[in-house]
C-alpha atoms as a PDB file:
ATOM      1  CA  UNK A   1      15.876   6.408  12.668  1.00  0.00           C
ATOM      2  CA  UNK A   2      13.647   4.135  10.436  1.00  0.00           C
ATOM      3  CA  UNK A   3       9.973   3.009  12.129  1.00  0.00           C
ATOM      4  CA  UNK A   4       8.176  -0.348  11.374  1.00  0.00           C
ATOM      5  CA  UNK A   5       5.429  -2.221  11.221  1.00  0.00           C
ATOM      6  CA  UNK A   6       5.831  -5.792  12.120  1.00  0.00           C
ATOM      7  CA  UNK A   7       3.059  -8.613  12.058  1.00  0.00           C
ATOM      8  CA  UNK A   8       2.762 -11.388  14.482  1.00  0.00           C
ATOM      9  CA  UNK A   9      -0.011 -13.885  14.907  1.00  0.00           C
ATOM     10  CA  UNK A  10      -0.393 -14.137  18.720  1.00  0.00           C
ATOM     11  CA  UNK A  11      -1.275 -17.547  19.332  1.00  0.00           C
ATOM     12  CA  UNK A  12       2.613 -17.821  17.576  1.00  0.00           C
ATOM     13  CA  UNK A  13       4.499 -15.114  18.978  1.00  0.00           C
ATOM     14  CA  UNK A  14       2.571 -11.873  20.970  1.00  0.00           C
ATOM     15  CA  UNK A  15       3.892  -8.680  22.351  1.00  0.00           C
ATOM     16  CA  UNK A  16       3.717 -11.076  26.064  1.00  0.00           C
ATOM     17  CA  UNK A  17       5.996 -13.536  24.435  1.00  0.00           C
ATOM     18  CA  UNK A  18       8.845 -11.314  24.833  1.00  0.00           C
ATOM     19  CA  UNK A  19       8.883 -11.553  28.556  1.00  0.00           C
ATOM     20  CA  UNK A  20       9.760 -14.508  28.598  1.00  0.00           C
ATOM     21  CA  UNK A  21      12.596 -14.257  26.274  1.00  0.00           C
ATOM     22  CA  UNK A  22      16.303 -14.002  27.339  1.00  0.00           C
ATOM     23  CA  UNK A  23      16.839 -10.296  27.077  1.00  0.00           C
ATOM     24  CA  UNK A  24      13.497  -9.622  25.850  1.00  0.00           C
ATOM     25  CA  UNK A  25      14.657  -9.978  22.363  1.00  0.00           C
ATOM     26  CA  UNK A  26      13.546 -12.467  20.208  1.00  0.00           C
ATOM     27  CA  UNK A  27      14.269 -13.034  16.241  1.00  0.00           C
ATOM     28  CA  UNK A  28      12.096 -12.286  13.744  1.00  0.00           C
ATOM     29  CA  UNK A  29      12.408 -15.320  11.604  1.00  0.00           C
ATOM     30  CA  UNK A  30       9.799 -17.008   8.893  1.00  0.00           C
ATOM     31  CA  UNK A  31       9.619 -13.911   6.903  1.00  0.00           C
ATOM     32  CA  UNK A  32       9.179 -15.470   3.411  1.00  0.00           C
ATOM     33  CA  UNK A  33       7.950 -12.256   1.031  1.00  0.00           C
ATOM     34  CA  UNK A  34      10.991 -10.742  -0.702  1.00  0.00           C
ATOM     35  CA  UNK A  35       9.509  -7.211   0.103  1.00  0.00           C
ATOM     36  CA  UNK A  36       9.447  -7.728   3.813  1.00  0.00           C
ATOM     37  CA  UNK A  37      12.790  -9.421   3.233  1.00  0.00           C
ATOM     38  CA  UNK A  38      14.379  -6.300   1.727  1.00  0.00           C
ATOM     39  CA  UNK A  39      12.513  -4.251   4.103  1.00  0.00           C
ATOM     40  CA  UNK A  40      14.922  -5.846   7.182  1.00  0.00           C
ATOM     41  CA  UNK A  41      18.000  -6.194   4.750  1.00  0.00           C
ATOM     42  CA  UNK A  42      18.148  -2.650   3.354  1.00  0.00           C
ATOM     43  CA  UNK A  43      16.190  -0.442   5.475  1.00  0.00           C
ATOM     44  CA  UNK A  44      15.980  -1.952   9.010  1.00  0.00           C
ATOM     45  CA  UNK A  45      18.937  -0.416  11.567  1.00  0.00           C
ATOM     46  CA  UNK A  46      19.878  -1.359  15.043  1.00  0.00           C
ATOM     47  CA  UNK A  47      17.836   1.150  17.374  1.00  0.00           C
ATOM     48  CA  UNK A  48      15.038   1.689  14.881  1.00  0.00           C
ATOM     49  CA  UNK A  49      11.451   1.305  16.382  1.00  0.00           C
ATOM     50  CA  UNK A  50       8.901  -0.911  15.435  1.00  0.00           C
ATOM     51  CA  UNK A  51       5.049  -1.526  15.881  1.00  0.00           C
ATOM     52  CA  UNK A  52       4.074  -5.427  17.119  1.00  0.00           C
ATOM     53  CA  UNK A  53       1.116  -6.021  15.318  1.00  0.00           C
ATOM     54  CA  UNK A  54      -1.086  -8.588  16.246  1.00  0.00           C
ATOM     55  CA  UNK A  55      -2.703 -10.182  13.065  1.00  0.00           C
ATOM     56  CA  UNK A  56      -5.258 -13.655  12.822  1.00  0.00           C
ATOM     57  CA  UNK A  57      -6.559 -12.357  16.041  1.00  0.00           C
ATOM     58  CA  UNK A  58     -10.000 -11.336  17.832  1.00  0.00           C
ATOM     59  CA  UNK A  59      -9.894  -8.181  17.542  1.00  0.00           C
ATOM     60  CA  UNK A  60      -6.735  -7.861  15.453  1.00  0.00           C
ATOM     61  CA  UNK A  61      -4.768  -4.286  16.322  1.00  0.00           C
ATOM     62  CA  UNK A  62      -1.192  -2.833  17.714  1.00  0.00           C
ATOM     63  CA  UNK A  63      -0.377  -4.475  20.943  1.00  0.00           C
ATOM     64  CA  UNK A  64       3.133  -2.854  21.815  1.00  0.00           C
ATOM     65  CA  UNK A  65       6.730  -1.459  21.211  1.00  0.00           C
ATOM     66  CA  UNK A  66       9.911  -3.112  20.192  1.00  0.00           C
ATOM     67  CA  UNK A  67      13.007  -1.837  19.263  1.00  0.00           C
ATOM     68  CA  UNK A  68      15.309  -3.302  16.037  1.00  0.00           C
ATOM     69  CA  UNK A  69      18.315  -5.214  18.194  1.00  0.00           C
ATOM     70  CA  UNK A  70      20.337  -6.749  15.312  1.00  0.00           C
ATOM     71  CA  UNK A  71      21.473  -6.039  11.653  1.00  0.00           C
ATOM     72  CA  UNK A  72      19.689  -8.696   9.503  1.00  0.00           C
ATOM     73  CA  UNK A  73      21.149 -12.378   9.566  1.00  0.00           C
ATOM     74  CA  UNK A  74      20.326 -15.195   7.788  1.00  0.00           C
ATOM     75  CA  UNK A  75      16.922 -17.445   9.068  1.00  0.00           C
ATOM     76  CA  UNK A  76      18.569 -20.420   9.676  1.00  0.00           C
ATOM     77  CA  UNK A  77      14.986 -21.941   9.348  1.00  0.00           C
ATOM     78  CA  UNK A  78      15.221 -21.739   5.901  1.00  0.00           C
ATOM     79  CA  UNK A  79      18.010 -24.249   6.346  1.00  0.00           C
ATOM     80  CA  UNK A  80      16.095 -26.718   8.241  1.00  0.00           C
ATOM     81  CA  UNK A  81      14.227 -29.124   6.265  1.00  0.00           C
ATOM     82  CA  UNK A  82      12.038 -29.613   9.186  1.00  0.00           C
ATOM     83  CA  UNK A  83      11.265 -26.568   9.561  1.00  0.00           C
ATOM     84  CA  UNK A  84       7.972 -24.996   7.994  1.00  0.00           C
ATOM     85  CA  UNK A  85      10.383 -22.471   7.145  1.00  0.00           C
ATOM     86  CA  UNK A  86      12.702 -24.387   5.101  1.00  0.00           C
ATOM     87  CA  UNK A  87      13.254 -23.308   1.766  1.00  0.00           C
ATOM     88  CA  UNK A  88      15.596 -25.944  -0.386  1.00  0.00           C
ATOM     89  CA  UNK A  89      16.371 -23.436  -3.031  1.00  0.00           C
ATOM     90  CA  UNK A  90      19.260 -21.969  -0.116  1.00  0.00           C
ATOM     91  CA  UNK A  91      21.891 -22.247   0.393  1.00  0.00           C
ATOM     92  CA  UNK A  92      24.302 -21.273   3.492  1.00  0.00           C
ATOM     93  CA  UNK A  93      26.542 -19.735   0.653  1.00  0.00           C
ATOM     94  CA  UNK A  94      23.423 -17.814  -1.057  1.00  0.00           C
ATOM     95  CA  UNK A  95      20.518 -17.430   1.933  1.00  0.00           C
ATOM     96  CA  UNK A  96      17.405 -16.048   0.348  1.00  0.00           C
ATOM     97  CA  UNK A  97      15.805 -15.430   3.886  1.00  0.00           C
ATOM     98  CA  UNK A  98      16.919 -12.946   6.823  1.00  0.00           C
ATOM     99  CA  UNK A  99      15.868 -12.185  10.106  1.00  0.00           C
ATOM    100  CA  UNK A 100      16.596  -9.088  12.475  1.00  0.00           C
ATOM    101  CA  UNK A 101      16.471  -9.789  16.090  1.00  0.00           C
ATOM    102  CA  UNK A 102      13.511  -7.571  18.100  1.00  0.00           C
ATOM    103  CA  UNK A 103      13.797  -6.530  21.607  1.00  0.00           C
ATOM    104  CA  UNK A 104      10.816  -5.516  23.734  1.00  0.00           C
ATOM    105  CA  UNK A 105      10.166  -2.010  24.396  1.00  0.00           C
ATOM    106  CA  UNK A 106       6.624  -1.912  26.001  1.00  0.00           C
ATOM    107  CA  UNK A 107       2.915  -2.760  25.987  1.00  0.00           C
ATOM    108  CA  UNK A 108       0.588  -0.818  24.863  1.00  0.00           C
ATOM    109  CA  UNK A 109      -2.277   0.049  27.900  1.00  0.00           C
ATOM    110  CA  UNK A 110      -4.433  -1.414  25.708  1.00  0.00           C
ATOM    111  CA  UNK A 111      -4.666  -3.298  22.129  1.00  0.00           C
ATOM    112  CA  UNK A 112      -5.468  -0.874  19.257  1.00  0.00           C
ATOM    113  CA  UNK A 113      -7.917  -2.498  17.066  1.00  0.00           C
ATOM    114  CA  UNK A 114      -7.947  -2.864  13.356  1.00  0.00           C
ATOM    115  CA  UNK A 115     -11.493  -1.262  13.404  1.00  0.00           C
ATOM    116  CA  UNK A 116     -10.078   2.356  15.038  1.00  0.00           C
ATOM    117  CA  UNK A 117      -7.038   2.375  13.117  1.00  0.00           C
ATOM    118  CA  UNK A 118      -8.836   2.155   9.695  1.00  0.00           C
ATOM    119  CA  UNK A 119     -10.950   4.641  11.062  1.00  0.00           C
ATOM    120  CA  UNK A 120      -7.948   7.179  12.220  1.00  0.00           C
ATOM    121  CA  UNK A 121      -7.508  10.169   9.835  1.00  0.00           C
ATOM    122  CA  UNK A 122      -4.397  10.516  10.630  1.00  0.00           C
ATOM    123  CA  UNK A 123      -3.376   7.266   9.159  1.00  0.00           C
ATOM    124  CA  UNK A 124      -4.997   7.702   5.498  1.00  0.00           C
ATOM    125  CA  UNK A 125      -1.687   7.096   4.142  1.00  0.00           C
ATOM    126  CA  UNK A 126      -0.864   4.013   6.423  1.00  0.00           C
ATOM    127  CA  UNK A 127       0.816   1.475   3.962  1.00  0.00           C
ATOM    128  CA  UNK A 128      -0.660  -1.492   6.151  1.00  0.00           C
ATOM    129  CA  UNK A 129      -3.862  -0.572   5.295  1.00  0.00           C
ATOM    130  CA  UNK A 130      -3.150  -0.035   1.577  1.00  0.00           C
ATOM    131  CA  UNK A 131      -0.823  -3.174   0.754  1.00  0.00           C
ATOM    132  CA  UNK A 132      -2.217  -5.515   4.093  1.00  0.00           C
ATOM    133  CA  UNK A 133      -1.149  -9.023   3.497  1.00  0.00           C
ATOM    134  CA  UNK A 134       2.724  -7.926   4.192  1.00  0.00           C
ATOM    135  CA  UNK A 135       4.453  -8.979   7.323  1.00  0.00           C
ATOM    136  CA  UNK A 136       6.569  -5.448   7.884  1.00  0.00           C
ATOM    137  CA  UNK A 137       5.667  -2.330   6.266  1.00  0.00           C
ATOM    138  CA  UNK A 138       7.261   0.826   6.941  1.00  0.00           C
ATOM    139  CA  UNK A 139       5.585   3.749   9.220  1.00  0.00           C
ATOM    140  CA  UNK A 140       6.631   7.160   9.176  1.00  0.00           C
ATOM    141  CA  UNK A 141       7.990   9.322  12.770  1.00  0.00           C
ATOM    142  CA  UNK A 142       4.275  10.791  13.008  1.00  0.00           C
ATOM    143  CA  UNK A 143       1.989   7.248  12.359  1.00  0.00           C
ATOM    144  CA  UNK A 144       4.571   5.978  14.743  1.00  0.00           C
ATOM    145  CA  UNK A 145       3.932   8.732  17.537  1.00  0.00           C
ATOM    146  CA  UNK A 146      -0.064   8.325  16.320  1.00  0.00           C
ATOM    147  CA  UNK A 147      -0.271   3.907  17.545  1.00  0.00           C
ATOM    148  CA  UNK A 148       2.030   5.788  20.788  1.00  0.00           C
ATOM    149  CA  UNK A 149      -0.894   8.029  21.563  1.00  0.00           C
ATOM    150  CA  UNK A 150      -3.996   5.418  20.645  1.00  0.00           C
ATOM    151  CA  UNK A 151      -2.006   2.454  22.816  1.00  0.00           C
ATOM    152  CA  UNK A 152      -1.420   4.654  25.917  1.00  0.00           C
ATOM    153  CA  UNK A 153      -5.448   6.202  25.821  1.00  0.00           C
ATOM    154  CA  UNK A 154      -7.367   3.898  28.334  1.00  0.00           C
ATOM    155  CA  UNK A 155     -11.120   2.236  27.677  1.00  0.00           C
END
């Protein structure tokens, strides 16, 4: 099992969103960095967990679980030339842009904000914090079970 990052800007999609989602699964689309991109294409599995991320907010910080719930498809946004998505260098026969659908797992008790997670020893090595302006990054099993154990402390 793989775990994620994953960035969302809450007044677009936040960790709430889900709930009103059929199935509580939503896809992940308008991820337009070829990193990220790869990220979902060659490293993202069915069942692996991820970290919602609530960028371009007040306070910015982790906000809940979700769980990988597809193998990564094409975005048909990038299809759509009225999209804000749509990229006319694809093609359906050569897609540049993927998505993975993301099911909810849970809210975190409370938001985990930027400010304590930069200040968290145990994630010196976090790869958001090195490398921020990517949409996913990868976490490993213990900076996974670390935004567990900040989300679930209360006050």
């Amino acid at each position: 099992m793989h775990y994620w990052l994953m960035k969302t800007e809450p007044d677009v999609f936040s960790i709430d969103d889900f709930l009103t989602r059929k199935d509580r699964t939503e896809g992940w689309n308008g991820v337009r960095n070829f990193e990220a991109r790869n990220f979902m294409r060659d490293g993202m599995r069915v069942g692996d967990l991820v970290i919602i991320y609530h960028s371009n907010a007040t306070p910015p910080g982790a906000a809940g679980v979700a769980e990988v719930a597809s193998a990564a498809y094409p975005d048909p946004d990038q299809f759509d030339p009225a999209s804000e998505y749509h990229d006319a260098k694809s093609t359906r026969e050569n897609p540049r842009w993927l998505q993975v659908d993301v099911k909810f797992v849970k809210k975190f008790d409370r938001l985990v904000p930027l400010d304590e997670i930069r200040a968290e020893p145990r994630f010196d090595e976090l790869v958001m914090l090195r490398r921020n302006r990517l949409s996913i990054t990868p976490l490993t099993a213990a900076e996974f079970r670390v935004f567990e154990e900040l989300g679930s402390r209360r006050g």
